[in-house]
C-alpha atoms as a PDB file:
ATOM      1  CA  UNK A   1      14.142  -4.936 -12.523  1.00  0.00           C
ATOM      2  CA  UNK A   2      17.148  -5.889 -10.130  1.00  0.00           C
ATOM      3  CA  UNK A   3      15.845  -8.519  -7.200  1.00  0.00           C
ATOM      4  CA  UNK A   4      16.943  -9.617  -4.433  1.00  0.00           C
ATOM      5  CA  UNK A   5      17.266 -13.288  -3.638  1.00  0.00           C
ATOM      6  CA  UNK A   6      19.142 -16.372  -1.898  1.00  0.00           C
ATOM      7  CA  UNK A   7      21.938 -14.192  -1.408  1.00  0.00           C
ATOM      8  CA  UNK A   8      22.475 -12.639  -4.613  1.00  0.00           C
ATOM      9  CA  UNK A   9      20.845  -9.573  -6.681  1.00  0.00           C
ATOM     10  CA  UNK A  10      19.890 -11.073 -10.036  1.00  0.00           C
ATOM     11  CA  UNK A  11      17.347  -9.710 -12.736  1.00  0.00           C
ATOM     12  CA  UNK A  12      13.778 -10.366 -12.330  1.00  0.00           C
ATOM     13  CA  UNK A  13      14.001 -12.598 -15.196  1.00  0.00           C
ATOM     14  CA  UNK A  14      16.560 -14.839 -13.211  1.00  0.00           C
ATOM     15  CA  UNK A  15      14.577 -14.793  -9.945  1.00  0.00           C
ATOM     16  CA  UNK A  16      13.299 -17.770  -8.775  1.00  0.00           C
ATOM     17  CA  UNK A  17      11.477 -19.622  -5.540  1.00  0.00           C
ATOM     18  CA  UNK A  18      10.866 -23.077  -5.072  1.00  0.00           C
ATOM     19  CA  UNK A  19       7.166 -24.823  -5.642  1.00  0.00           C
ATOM     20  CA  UNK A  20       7.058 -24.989  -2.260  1.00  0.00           C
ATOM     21  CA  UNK A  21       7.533 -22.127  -0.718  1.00  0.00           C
ATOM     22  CA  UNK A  22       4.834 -21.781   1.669  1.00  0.00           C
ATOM     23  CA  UNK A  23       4.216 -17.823   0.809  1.00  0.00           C
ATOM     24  CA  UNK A  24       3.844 -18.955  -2.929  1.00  0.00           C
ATOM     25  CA  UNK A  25       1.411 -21.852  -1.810  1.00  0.00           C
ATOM     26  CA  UNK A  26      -0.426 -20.329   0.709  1.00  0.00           C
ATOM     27  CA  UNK A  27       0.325 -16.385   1.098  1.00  0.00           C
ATOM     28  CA  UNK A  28       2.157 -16.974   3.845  1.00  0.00           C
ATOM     29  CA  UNK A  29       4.335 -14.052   4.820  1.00  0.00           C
ATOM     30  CA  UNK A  30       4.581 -10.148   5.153  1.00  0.00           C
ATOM     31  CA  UNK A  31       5.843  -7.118   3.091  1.00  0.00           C
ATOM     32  CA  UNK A  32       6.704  -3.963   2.543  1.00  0.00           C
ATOM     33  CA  UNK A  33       6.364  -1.394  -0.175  1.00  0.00           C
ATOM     34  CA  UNK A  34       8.451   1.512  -0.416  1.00  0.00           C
ATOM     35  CA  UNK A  35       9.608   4.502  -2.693  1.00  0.00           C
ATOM     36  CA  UNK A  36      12.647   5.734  -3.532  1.00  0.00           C
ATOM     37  CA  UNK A  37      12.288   9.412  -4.111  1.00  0.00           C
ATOM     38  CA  UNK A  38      15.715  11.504  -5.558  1.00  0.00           C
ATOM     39  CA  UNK A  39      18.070   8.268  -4.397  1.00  0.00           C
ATOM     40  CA  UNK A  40      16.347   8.116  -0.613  1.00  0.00           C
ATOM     41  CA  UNK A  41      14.157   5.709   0.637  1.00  0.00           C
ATOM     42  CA  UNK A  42      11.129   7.611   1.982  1.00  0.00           C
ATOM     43  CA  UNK A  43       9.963   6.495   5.810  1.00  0.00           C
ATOM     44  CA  UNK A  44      12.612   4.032   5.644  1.00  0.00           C
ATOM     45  CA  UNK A  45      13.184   2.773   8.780  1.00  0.00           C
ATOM     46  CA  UNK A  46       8.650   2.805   9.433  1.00  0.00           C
ATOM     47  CA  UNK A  47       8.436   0.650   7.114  1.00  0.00           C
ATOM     48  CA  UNK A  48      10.984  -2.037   8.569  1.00  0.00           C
ATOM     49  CA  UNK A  49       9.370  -1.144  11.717  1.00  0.00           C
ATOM     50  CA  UNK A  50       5.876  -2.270  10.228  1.00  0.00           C
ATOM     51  CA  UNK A  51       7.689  -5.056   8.078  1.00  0.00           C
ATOM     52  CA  UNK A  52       8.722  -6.513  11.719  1.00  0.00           C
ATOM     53  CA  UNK A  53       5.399  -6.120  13.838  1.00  0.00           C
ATOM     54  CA  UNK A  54       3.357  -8.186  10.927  1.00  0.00           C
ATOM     55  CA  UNK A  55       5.972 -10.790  11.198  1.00  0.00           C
ATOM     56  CA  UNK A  56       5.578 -11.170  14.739  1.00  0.00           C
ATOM     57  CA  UNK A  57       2.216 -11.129  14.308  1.00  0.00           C
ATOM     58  CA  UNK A  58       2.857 -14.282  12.188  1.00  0.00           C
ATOM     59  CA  UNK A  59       5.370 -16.129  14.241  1.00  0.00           C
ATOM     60  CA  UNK A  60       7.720 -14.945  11.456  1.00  0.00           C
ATOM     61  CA  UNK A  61      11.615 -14.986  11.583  1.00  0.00           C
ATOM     62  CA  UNK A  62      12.901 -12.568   9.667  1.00  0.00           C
ATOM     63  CA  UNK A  63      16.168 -14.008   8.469  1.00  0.00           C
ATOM     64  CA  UNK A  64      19.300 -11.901   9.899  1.00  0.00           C
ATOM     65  CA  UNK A  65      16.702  -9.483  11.859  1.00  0.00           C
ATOM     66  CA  UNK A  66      15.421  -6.267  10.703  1.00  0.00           C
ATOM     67  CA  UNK A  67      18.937  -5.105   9.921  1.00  0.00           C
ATOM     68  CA  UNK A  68      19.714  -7.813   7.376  1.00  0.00           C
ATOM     69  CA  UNK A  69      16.991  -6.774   5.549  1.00  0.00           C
ATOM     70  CA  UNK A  70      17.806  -3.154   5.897  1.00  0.00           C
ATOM     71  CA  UNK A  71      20.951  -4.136   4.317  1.00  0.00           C
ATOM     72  CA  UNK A  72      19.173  -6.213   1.672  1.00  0.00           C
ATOM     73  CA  UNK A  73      17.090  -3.442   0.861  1.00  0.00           C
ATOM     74  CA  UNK A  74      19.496  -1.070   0.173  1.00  0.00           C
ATOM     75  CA  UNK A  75      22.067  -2.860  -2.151  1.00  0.00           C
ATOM     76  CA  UNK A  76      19.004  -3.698  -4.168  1.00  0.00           C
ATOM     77  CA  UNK A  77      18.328  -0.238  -4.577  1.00  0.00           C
ATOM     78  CA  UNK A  78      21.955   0.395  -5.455  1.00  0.00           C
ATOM     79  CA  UNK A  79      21.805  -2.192  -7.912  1.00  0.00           C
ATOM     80  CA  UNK A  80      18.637  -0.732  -9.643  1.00  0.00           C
ATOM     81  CA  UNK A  81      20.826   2.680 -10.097  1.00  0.00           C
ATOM     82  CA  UNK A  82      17.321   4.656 -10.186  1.00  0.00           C
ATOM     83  CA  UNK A  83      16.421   7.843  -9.032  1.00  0.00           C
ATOM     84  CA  UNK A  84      13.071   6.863  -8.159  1.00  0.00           C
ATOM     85  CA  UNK A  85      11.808   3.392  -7.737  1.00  0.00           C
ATOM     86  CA  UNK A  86       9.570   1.056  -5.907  1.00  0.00           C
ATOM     87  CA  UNK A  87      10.587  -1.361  -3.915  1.00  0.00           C
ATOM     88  CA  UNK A  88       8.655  -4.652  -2.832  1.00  0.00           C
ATOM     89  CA  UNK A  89      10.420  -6.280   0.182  1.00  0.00           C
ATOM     90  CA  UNK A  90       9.124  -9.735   0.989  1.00  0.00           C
ATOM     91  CA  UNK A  91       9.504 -12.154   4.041  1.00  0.00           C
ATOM     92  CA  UNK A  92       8.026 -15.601   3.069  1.00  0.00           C
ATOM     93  CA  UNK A  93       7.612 -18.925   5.620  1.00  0.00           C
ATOM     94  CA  UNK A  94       9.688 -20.497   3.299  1.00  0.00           C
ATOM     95  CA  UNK A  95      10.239 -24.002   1.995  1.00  0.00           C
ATOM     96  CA  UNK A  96       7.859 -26.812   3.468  1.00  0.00           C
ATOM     97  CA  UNK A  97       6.201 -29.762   2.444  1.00  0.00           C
ATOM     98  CA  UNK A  98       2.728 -29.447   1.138  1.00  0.00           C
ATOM     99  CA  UNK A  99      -0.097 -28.870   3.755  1.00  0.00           C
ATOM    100  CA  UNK A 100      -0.876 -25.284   5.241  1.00  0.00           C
ATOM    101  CA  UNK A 101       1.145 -25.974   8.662  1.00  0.00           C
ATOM    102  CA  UNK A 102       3.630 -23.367   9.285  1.00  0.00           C
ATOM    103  CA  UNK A 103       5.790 -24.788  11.916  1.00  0.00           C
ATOM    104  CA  UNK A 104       6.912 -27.486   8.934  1.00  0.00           C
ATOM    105  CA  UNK A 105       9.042 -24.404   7.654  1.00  0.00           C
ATOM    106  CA  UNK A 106      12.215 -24.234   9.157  1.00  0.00           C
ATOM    107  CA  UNK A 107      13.630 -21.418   7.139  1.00  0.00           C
ATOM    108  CA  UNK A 108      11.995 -18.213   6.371  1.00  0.00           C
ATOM    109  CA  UNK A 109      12.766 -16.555   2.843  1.00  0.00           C
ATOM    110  CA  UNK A 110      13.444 -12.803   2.120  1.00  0.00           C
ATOM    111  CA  UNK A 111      13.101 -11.184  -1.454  1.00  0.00           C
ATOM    112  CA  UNK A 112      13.592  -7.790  -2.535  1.00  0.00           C
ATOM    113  CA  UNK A 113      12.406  -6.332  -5.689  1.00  0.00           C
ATOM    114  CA  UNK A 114      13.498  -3.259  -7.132  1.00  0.00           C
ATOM    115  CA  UNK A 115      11.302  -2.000  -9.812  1.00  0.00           C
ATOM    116  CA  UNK A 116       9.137   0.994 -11.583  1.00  0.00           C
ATOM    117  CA  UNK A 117       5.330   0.876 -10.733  1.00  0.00           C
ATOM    118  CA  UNK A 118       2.513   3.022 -11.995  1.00  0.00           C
ATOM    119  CA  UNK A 119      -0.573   2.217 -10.658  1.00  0.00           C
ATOM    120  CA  UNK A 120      -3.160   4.406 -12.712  1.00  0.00           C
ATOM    121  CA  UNK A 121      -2.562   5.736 -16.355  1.00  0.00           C
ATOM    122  CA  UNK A 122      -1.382   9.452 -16.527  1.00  0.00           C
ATOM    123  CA  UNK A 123      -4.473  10.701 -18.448  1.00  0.00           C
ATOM    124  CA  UNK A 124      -6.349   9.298 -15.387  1.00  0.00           C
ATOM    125  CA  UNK A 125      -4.593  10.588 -12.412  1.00  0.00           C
ATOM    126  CA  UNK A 126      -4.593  14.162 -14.034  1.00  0.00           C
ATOM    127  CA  UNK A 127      -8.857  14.353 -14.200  1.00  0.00           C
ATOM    128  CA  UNK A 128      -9.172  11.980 -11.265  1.00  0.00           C
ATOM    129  CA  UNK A 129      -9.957   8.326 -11.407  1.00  0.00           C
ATOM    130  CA  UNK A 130     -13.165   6.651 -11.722  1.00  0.00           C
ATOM    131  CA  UNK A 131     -14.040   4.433  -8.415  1.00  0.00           C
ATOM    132  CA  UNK A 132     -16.258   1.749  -7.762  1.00  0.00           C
ATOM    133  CA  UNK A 133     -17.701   0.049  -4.928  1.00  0.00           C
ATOM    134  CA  UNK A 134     -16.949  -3.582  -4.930  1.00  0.00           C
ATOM    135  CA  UNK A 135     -19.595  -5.849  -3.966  1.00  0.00           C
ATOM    136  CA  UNK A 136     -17.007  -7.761  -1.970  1.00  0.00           C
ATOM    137  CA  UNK A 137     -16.266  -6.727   1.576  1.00  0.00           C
ATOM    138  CA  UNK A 138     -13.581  -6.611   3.765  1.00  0.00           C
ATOM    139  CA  UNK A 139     -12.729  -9.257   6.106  1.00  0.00           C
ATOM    140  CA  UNK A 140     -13.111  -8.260   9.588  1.00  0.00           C
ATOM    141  CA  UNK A 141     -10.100  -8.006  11.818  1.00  0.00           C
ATOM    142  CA  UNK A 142     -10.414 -11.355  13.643  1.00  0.00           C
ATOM    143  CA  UNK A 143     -11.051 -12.750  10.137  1.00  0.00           C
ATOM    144  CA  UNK A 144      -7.677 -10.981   8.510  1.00  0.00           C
ATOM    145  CA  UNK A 145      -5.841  -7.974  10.505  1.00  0.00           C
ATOM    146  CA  UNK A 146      -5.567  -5.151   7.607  1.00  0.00           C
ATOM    147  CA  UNK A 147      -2.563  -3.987   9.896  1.00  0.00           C
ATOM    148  CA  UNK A 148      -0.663  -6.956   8.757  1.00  0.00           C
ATOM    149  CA  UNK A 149       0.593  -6.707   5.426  1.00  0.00           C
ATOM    150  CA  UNK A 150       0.155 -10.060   4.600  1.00  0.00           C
ATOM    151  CA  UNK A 151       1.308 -12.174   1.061  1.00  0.00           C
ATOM    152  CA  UNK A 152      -2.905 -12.866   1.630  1.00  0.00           C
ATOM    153  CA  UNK A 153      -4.276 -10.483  -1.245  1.00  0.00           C
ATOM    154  CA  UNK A 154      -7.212 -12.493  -2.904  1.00  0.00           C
ATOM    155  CA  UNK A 155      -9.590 -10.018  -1.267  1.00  0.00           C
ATOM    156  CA  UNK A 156      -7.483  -7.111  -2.495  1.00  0.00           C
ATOM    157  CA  UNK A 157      -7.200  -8.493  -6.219  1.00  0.00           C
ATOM    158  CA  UNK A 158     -10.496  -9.821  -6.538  1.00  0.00           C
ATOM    159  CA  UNK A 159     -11.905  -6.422  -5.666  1.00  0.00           C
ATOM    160  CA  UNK A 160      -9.743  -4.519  -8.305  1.00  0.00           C
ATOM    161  CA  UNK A 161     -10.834  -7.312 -10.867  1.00  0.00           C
ATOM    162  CA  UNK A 162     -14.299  -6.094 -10.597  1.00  0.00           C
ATOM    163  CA  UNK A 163     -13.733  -2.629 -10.707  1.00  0.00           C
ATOM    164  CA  UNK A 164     -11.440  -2.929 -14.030  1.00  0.00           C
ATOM    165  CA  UNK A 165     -14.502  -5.078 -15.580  1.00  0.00           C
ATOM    166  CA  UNK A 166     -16.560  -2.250 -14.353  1.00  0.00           C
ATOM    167  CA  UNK A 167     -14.325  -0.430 -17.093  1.00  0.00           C
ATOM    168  CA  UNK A 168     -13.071   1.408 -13.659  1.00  0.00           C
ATOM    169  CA  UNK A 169      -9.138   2.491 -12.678  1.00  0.00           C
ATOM    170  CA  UNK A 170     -10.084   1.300  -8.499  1.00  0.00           C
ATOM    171  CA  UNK A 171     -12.719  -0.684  -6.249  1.00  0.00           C
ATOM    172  CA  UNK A 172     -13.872   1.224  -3.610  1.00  0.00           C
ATOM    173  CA  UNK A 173     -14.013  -1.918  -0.191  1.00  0.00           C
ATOM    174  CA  UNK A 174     -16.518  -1.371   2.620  1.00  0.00           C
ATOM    175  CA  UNK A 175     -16.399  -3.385   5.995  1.00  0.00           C
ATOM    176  CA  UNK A 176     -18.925  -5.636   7.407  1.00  0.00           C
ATOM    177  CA  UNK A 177     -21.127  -3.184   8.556  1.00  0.00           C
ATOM    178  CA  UNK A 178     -21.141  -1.152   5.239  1.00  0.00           C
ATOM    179  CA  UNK A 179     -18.514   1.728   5.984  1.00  0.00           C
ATOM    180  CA  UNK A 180     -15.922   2.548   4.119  1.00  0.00           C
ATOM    181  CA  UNK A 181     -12.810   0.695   4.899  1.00  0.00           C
ATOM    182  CA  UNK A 182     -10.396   1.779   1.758  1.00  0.00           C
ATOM    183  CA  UNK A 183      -9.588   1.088  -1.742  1.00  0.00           C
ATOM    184  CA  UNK A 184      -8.309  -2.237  -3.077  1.00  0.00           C
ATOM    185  CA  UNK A 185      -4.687  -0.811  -2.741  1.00  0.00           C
ATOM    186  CA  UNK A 186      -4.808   2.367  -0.983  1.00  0.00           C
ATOM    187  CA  UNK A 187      -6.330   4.318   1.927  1.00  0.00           C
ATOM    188  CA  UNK A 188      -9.188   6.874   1.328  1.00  0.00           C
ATOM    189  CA  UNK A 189      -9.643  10.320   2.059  1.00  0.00           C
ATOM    190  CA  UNK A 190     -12.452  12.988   1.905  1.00  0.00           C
ATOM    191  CA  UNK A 191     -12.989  16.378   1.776  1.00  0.00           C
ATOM    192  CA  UNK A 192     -16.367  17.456   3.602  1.00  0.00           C
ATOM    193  CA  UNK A 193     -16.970  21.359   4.598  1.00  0.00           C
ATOM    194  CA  UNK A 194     -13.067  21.629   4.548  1.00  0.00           C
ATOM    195  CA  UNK A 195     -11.906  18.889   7.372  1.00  0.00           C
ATOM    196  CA  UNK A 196     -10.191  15.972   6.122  1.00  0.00           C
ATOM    197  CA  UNK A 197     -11.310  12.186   6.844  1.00  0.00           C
ATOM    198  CA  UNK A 198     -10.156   9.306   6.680  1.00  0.00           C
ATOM    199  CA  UNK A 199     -11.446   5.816   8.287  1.00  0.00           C
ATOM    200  CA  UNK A 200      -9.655   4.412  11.330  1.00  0.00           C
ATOM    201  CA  UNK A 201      -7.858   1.214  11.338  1.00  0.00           C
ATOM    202  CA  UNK A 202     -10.601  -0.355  13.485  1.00  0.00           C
ATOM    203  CA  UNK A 203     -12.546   0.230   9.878  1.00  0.00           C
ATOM    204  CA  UNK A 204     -10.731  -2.017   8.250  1.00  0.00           C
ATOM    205  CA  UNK A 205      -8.302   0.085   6.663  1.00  0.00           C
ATOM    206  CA  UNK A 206      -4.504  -0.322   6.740  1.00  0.00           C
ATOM    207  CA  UNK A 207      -2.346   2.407   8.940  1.00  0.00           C
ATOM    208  CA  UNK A 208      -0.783   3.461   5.924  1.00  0.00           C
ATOM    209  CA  UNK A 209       2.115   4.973   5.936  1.00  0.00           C
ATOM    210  CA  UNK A 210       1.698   7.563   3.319  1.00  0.00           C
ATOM    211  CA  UNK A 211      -1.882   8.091   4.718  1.00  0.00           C
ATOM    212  CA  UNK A 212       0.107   8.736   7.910  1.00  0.00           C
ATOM    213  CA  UNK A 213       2.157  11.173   6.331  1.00  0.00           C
ATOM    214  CA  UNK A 214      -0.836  13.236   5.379  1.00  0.00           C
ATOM    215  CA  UNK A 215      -2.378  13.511   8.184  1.00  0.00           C
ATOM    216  CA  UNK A 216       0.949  15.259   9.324  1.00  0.00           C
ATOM    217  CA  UNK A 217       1.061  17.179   6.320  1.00  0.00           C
ATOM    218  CA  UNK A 218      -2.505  18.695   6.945  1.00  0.00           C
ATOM    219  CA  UNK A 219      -1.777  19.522  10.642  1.00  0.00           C
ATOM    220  CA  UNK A 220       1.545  21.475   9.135  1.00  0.00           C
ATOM    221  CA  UNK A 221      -1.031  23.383   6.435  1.00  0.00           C
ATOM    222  CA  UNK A 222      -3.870  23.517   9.091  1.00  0.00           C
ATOM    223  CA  UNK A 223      -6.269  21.604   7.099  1.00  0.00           C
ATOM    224  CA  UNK A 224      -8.795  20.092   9.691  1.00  0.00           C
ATOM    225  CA  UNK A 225      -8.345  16.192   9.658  1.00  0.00           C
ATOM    226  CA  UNK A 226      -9.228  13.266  11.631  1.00  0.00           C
ATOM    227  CA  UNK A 227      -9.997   9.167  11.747  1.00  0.00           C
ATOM    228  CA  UNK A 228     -14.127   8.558  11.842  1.00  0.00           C
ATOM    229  CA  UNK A 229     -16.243   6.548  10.522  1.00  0.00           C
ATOM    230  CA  UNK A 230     -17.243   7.331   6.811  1.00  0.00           C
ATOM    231  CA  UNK A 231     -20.017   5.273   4.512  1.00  0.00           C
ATOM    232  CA  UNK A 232     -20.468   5.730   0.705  1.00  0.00           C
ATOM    233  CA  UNK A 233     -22.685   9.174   1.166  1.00  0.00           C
ATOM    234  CA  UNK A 234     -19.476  11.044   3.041  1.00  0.00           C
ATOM    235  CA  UNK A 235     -17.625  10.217  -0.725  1.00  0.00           C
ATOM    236  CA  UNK A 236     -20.513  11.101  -2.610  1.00  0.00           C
ATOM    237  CA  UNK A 237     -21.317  13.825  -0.854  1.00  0.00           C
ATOM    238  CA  UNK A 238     -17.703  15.295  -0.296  1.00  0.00           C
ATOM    239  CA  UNK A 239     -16.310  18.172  -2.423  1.00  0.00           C
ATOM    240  CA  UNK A 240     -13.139  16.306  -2.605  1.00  0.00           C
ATOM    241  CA  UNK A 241     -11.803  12.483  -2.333  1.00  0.00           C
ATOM    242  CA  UNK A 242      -8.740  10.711  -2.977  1.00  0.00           C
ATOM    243  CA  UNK A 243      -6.866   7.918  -2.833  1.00  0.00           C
ATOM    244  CA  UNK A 244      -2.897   7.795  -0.868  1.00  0.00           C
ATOM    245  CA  UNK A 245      -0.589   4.720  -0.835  1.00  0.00           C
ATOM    246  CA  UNK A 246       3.509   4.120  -1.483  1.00  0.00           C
ATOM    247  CA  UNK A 247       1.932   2.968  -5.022  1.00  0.00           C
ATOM    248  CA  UNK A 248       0.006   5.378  -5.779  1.00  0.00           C
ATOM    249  CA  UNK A 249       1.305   8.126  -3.982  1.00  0.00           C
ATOM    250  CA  UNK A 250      -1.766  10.651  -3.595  1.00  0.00           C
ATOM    251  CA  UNK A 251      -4.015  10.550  -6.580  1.00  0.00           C
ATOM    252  CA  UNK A 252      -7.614  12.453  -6.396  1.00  0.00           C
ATOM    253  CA  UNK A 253     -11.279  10.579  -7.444  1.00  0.00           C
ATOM    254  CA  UNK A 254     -13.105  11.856 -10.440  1.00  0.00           C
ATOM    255  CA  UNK A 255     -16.072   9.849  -9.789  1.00  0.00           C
ATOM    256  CA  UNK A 256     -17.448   6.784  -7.452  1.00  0.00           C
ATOM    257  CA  UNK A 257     -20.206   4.622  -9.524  1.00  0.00           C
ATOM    258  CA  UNK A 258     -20.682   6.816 -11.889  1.00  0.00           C
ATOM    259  CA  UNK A 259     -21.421   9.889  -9.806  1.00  0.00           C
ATOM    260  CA  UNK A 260     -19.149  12.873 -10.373  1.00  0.00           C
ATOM    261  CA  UNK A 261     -17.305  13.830  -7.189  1.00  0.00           C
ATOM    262  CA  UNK A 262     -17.538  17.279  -6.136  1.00  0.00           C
ATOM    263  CA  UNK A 263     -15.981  19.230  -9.328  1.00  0.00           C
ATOM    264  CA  UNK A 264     -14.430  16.414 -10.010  1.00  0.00           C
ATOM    265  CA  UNK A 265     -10.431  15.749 -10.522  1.00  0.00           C
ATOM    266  CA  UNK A 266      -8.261  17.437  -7.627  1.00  0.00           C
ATOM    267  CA  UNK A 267      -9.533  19.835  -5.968  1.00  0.00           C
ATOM    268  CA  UNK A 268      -7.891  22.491  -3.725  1.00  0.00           C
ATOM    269  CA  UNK A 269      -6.978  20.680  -0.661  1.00  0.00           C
ATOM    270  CA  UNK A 270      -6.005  17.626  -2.731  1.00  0.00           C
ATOM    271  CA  UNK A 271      -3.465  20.123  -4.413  1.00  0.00           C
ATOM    272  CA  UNK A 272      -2.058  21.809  -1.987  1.00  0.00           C
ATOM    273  CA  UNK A 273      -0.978  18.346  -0.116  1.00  0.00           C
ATOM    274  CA  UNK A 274       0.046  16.863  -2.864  1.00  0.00           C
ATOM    275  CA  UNK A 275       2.592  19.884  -3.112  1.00  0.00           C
ATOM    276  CA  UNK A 276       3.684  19.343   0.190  1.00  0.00           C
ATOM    277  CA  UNK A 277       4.005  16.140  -0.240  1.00  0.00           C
ATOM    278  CA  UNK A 278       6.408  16.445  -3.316  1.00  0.00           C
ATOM    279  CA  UNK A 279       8.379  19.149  -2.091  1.00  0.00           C
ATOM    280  CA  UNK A 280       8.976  16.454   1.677  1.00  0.00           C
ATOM    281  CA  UNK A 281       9.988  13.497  -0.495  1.00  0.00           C
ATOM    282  CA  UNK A 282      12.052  15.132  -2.506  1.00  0.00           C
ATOM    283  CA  UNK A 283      14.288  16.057   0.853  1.00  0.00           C
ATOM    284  CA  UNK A 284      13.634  13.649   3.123  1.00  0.00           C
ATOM    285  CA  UNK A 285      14.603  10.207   3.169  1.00  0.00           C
ATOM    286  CA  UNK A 286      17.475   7.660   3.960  1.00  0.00           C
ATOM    287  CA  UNK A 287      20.394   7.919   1.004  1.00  0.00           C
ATOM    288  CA  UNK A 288      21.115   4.830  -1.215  1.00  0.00           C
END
């Protein structure tokens, strides 16, 4: 792990932030994370166009603009010397004294991390992974914007510490209302009568950026998709569902409480986009 921070790109083991950092204290701040796919950064420049809409969102300053960290982001990468990586880019409030006031920070902090990450266990991905639905919901968007990638995650984690006690690989989240708004870390997509669906933002569900890419990639390979409005029956009831996210790429659901999902593991449509999708991030991207 190469990370970096305070100027300088120093193992993970060396990486440090103050006790007062106001994103440690009080998940205050944004980020970003991205792939590295054959030494490119996939959707590069989306991503630090997301990165910068949360943080105005926020009142956030990100230090040296959007091409500092552009810059920051990329000699990380260099300095993890991978192929393919993850990489976690983080704009904090920074220092401040204790109390949850913002405007008490005067300097904003950025962090890069430059990593490996595997989400689900091969075994898993392979036969599809078990989901659950948590018995949390999600926070509607004049409670906590889902377009904002905030540092605010308690929702996120609790959720995926039920499912794993559930002895399950994911938590399935559903709004206020009971629809489906998306998985603890990743968007959701069915497969009903052949069209492709996926909850809007207005769900609760984050505008993904690999979610985003599918949808492109099934216009390209004429698979019907749109954004709707699903509940719990359009999974159950689907012949196909999975899950898509810069973590976890695309990876298809086995089952959802218990209850096998169509044939369960990948099934056609799942397959044939996650070929496309392998054979555009293997070409497409900025260079390190």
């Amino acid at each position: 792990m190469k990370v970096w921070i305070d100027g300088a790109i120093v193992e993970g083991s060396q990486a440090r932030i103050p006790v007062t950092d106001h994103g440690f204290l009080y998940g205050d701040g944004v980020f970003e994370g991205m792939r590295v796919y054959s030494r490119r950064i996939f959707r590069f420049d989306d991503h630090l166009s997301r990165l910068a809409s949360g943080a105005r969102c926020l009142g956030l300053t990100i230090p040296g603009g959007v091409e500092a960290a552009r810059r920051i982001v990329i000699d990380t990468a260099r300095a993890h010397d991978r192929s393919d990586a993850y990489l976690r880019l983080i704009v904090s409030r920074g220092e401040g004294p204790l109390g949850v006031d913002p405007t008490s920070c005067t300097n904003p902090r950025i962090v890069c991390i430059a990593d490996q990450v595997s989400l689900y266990p091969e075994e898993k991905t392979r036969f599809g992974i078990a989901l659950v639905t948590s018995s949390l919901r999600r926070p509607a968007l004049d409670v906590l914007d889902p377009r904002v990638k905030s540092l605010n995650n308690l929702n996120n984690a609790h959720a995926k510490q039920e499912a794993r006690r559930q002895g399950a690989d994911e938590a399935l989240l559903l709004n206020a209302s009971g629809q489906v708004a998306e998985a603890s870390v990743a968007n959701v997509f069915a497969v009903r009568a052949g069209r492709l669906l996926t909850p809007p933002p207005s769900d609760g569900a984050l505008e993904g950026l690999t979610r985003e890419t599918v949808l492109e990639l099934a216009r390209e390979q004429r698979v019907p998709a749109e954004e709707r409005t699903i509940g719990r029956f359009d999974l159950l009831a689907a012949e196909e569902v999975f899950l898509t996210g810069s973590g976890a790429r695309i990876v298809a659901v086995g089952s959802l409480d218990g209850r096998r999902i169509g044939k369960g593991g990948a099934g056609p449509i799942t397959r044939r986009l996650c070929q496309a999708f392998d054979q555009l991030v293997g070409s497409t991207g900025t260079p390190i």
